[in-house]
PDB file of N, CA and C in Angstrom:
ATOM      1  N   UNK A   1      -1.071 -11.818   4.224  1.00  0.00           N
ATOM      2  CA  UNK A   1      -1.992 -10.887   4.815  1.00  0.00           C
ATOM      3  C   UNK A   1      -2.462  -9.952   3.705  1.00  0.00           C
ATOM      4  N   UNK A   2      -3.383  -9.819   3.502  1.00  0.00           N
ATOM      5  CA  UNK A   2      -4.354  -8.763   2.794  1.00  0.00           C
ATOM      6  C   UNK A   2      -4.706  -7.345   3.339  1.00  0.00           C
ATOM      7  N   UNK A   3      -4.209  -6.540   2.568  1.00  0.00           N
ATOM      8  CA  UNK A   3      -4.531  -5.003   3.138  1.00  0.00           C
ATOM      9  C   UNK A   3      -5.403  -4.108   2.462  1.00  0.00           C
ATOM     10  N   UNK A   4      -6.797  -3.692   2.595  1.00  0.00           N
ATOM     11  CA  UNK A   4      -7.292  -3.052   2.096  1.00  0.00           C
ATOM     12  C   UNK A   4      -7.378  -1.285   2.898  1.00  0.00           C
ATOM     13  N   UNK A   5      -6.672  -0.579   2.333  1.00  0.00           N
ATOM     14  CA  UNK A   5      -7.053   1.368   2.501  1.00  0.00           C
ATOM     15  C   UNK A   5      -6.846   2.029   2.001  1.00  0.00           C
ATOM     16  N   UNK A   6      -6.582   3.244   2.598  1.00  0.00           N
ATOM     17  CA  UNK A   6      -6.456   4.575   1.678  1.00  0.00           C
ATOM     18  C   UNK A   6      -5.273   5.129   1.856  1.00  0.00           C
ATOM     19  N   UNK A   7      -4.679   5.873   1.028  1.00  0.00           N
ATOM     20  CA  UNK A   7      -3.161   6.269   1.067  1.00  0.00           C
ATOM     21  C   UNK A   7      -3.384   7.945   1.283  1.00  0.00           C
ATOM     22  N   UNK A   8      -2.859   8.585   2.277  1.00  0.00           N
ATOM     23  CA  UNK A   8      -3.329   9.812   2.513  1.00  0.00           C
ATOM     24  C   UNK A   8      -1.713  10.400   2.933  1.00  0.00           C
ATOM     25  N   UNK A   9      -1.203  11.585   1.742  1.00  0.00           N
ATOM     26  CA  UNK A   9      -0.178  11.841   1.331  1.00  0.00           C
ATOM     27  C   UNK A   9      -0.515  13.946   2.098  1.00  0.00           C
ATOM     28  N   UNK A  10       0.571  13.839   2.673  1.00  0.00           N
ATOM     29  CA  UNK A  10       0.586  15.376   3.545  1.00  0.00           C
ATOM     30  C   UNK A  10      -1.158  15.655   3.853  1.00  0.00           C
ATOM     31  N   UNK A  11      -1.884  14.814   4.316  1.00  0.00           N
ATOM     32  CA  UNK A  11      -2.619  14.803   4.940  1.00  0.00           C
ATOM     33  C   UNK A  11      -4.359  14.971   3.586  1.00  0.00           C
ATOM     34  N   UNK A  12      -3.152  14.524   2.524  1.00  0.00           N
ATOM     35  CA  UNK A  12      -4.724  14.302   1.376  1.00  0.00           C
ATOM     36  C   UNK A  12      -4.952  13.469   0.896  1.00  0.00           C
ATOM     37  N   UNK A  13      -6.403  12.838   0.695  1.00  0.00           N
ATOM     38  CA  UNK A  13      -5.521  11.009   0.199  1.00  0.00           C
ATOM     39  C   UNK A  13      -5.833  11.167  -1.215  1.00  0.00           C
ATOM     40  N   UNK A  14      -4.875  10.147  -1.266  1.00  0.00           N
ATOM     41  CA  UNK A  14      -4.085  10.280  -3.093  1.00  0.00           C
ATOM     42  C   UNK A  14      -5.226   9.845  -3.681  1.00  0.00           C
ATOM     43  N   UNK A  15      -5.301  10.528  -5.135  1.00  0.00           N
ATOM     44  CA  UNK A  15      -6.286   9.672  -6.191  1.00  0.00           C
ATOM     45  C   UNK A  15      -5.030   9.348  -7.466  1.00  0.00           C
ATOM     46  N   UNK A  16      -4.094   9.834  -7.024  1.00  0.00           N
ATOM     47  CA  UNK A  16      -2.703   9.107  -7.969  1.00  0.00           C
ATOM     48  C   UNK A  16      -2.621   7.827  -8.517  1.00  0.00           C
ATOM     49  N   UNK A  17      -2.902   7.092  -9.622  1.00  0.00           N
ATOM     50  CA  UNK A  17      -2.566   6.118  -9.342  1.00  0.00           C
ATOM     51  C   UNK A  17      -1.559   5.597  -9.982  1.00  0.00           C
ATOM     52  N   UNK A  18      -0.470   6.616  -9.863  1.00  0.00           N
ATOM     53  CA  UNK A  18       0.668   5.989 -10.277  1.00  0.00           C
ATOM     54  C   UNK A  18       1.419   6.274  -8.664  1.00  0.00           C
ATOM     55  N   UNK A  19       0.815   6.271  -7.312  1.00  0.00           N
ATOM     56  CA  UNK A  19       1.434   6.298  -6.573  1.00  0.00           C
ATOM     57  C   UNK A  19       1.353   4.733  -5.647  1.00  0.00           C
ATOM     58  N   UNK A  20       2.201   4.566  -5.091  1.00  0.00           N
ATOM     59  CA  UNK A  20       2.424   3.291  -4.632  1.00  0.00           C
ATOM     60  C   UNK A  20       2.710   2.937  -3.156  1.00  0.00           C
ATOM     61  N   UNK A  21       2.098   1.981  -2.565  1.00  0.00           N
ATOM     62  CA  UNK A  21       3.070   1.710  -1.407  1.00  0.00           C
ATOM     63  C   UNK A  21       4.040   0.435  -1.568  1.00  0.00           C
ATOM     64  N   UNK A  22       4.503   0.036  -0.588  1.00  0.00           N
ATOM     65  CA  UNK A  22       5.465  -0.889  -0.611  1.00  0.00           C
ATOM     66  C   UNK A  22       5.714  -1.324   0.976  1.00  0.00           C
ATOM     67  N   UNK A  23       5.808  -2.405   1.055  1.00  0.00           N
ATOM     68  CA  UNK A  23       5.484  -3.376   2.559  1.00  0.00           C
ATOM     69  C   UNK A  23       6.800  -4.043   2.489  1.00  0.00           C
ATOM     70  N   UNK A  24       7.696  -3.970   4.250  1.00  0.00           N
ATOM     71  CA  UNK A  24       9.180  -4.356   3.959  1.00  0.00           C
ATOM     72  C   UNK A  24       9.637  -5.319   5.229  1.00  0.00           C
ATOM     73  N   UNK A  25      10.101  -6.399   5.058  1.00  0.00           N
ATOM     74  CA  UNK A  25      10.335  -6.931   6.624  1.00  0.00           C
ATOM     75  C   UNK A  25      11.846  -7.330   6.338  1.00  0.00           C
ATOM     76  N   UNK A  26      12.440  -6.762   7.617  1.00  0.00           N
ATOM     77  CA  UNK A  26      13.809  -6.945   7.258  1.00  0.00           C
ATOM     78  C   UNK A  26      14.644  -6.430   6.139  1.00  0.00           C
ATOM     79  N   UNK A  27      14.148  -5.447   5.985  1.00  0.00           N
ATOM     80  CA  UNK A  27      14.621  -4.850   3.954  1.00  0.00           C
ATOM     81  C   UNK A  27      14.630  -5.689   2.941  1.00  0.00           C
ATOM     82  N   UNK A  28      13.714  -6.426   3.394  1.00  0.00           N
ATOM     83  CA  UNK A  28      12.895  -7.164   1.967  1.00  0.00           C
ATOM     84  C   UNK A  28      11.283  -6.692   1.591  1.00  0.00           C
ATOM     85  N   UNK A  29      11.495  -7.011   0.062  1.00  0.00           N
ATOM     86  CA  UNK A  29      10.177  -6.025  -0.062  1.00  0.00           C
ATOM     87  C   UNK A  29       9.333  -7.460   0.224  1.00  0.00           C
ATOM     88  N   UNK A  30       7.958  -6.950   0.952  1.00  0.00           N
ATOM     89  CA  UNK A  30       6.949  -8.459   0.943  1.00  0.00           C
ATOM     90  C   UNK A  30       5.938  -8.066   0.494  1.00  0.00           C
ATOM     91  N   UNK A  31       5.473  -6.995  -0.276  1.00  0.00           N
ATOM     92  CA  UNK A  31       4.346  -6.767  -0.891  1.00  0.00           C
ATOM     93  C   UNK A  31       4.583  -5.431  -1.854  1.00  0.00           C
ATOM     94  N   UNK A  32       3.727  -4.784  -2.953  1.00  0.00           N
ATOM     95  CA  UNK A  32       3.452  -3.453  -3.110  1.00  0.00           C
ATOM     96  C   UNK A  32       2.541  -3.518  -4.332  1.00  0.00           C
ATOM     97  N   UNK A  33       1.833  -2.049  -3.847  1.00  0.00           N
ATOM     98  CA  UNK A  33       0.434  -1.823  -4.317  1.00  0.00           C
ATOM     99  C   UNK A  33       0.719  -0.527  -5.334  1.00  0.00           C
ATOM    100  N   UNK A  34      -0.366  -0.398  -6.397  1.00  0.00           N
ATOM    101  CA  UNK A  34      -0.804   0.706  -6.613  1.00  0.00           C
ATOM    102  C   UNK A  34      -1.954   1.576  -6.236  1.00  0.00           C
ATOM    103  N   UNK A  35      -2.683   2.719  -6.243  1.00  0.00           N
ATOM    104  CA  UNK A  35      -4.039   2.903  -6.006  1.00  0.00           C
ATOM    105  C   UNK A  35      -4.453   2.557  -6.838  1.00  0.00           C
ATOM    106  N   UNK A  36      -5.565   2.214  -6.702  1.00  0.00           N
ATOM    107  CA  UNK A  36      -6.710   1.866  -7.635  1.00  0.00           C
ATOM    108  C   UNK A  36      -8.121   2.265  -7.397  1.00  0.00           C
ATOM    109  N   UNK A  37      -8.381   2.707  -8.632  1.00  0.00           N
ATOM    110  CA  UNK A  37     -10.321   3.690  -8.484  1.00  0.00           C
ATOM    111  C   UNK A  37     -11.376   2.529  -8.303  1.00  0.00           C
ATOM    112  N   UNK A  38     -12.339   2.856  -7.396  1.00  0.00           N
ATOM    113  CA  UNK A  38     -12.845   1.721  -7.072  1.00  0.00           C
ATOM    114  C   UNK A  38     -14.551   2.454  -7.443  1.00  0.00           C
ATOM    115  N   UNK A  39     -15.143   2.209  -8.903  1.00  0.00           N
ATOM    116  CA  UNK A  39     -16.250   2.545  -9.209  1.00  0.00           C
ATOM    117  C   UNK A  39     -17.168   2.346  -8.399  1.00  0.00           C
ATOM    118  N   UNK A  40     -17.720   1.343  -7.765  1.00  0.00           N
ATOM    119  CA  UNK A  40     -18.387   1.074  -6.937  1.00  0.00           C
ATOM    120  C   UNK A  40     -18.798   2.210  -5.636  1.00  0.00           C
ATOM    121  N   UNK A  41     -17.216   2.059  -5.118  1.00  0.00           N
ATOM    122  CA  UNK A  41     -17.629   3.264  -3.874  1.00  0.00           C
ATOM    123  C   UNK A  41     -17.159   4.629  -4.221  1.00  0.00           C
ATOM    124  N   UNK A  42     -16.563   4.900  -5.577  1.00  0.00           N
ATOM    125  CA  UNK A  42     -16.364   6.515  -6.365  1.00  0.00           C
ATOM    126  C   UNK A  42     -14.776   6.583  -5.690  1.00  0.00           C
ATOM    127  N   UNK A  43     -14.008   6.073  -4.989  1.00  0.00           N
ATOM    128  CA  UNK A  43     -12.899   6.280  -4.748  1.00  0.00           C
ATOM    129  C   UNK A  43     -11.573   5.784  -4.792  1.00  0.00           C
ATOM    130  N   UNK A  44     -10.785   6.116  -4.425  1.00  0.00           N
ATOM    131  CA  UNK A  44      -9.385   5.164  -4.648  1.00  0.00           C
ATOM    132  C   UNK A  44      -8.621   4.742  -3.249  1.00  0.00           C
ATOM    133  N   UNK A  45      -8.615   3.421  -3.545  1.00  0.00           N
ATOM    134  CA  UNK A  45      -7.901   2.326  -2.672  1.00  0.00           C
ATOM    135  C   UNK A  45      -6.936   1.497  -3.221  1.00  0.00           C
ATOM    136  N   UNK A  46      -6.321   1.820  -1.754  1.00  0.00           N
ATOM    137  CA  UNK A  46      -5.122   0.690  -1.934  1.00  0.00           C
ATOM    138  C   UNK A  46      -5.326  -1.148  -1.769  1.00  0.00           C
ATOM    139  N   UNK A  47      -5.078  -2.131  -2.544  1.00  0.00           N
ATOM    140  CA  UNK A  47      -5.464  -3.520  -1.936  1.00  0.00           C
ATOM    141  C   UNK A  47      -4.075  -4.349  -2.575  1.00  0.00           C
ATOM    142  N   UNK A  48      -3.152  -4.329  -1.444  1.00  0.00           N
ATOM    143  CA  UNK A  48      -1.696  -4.690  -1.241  1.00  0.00           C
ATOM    144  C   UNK A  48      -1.992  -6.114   0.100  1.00  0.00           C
ATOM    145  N   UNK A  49      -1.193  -7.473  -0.947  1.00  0.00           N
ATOM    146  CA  UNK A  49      -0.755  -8.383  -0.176  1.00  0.00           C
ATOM    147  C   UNK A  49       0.833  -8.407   0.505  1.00  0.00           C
ATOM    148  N   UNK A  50       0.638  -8.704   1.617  1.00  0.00           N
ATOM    149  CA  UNK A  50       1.870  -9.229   2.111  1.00  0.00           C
ATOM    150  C   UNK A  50       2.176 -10.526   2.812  1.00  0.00           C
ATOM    151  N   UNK A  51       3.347 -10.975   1.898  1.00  0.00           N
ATOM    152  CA  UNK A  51       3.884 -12.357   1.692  1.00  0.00           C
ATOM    153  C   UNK A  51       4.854 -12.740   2.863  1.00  0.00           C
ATOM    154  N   UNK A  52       4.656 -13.577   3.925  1.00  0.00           N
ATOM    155  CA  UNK A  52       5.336 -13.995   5.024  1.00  0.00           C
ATOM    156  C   UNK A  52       5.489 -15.929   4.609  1.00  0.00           C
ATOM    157  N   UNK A  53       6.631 -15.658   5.289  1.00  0.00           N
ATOM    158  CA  UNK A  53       6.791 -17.524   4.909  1.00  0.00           C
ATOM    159  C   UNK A  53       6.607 -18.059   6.751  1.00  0.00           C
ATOM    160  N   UNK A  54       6.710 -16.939   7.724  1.00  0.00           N
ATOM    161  CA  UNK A  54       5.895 -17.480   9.204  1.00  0.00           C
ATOM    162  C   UNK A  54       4.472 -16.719   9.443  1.00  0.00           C
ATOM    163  N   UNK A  55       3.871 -17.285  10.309  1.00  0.00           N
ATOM    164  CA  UNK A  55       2.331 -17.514  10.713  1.00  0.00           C
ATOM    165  C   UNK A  55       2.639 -15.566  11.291  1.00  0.00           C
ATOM    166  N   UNK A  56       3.242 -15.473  12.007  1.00  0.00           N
ATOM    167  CA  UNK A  56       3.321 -14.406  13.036  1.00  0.00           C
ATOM    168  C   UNK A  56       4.767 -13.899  13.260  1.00  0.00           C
ATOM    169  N   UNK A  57       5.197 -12.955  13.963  1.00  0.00           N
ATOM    170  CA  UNK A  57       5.949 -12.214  14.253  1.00  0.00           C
ATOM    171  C   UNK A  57       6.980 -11.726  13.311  1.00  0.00           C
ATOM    172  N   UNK A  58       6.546 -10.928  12.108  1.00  0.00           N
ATOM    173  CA  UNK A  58       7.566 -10.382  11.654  1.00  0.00           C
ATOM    174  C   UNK A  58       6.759  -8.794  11.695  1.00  0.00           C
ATOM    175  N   UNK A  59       7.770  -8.128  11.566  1.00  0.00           N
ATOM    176  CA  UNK A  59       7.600  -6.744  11.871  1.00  0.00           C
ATOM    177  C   UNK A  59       7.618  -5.959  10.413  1.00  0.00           C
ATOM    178  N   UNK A  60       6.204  -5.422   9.666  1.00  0.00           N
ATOM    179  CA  UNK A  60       6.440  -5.037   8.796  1.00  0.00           C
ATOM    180  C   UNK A  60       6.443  -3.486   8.632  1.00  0.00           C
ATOM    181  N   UNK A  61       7.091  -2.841   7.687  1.00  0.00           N
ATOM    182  CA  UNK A  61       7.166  -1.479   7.574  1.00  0.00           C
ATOM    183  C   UNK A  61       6.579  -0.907   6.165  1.00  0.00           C
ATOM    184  N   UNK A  62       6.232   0.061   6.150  1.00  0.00           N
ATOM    185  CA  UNK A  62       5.191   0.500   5.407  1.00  0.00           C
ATOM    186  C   UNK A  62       6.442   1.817   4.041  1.00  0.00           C
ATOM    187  N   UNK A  63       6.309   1.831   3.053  1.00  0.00           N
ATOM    188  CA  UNK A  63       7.372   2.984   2.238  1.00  0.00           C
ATOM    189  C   UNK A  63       5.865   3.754   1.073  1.00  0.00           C
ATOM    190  N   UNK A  64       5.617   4.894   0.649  1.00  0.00           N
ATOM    191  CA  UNK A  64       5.272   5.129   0.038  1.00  0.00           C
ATOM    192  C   UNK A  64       5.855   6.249  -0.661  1.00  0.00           C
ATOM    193  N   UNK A  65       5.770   5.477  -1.893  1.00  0.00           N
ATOM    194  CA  UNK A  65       6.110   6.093  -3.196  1.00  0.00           C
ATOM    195  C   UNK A  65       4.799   7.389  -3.597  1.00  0.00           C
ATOM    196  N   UNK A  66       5.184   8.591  -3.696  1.00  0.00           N
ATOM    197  CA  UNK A  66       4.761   9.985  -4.286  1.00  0.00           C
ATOM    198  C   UNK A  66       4.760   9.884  -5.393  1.00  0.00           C
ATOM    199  N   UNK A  67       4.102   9.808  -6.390  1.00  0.00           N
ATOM    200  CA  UNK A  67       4.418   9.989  -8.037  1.00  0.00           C
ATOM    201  C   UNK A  67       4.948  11.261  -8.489  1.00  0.00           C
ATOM    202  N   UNK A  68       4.060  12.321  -7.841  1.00  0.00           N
ATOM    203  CA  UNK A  68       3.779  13.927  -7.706  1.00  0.00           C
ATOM    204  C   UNK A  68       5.190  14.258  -7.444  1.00  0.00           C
ATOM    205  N   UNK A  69       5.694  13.890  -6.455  1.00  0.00           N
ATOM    206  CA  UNK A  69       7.045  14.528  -6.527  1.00  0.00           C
ATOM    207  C   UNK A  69       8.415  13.924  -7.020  1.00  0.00           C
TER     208      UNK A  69
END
């Protein structure tokens, strides 16, 4: 699965890009991103895959890494 957004940290979204998320099923990691500046539209996005070995039903959870703090 392919995830394209924005990472919005105490309610500001990050232009960090040493900040990260990280995608977890079962406490395994199945994906993680950095931000990245996206010239085109002047801003920074996240574009994080996540790796499933079934079609459907796993339950994924979302962790983000703060650089800032």
């Amino acid at each position: 699965m392919n995830i394209i957004g924005k990472l919005k940290v105490d309610e500001v979204f990050s232009d960090d890009v040493y900040d990260k998320v990280v995608a977890f099923s079962n406490g395994e990691v199945r994906g993680i991103a950095n931000i990245v500046y996206n010239e085109a539209y002047q801003e920074y996005f996240v574009f994080l895959t996540v790796y499933s070995n079934t079609a459907s039903g796993d339950a994924i959870n979302f962790s983000i890494w703060d650089a800032t703090q």
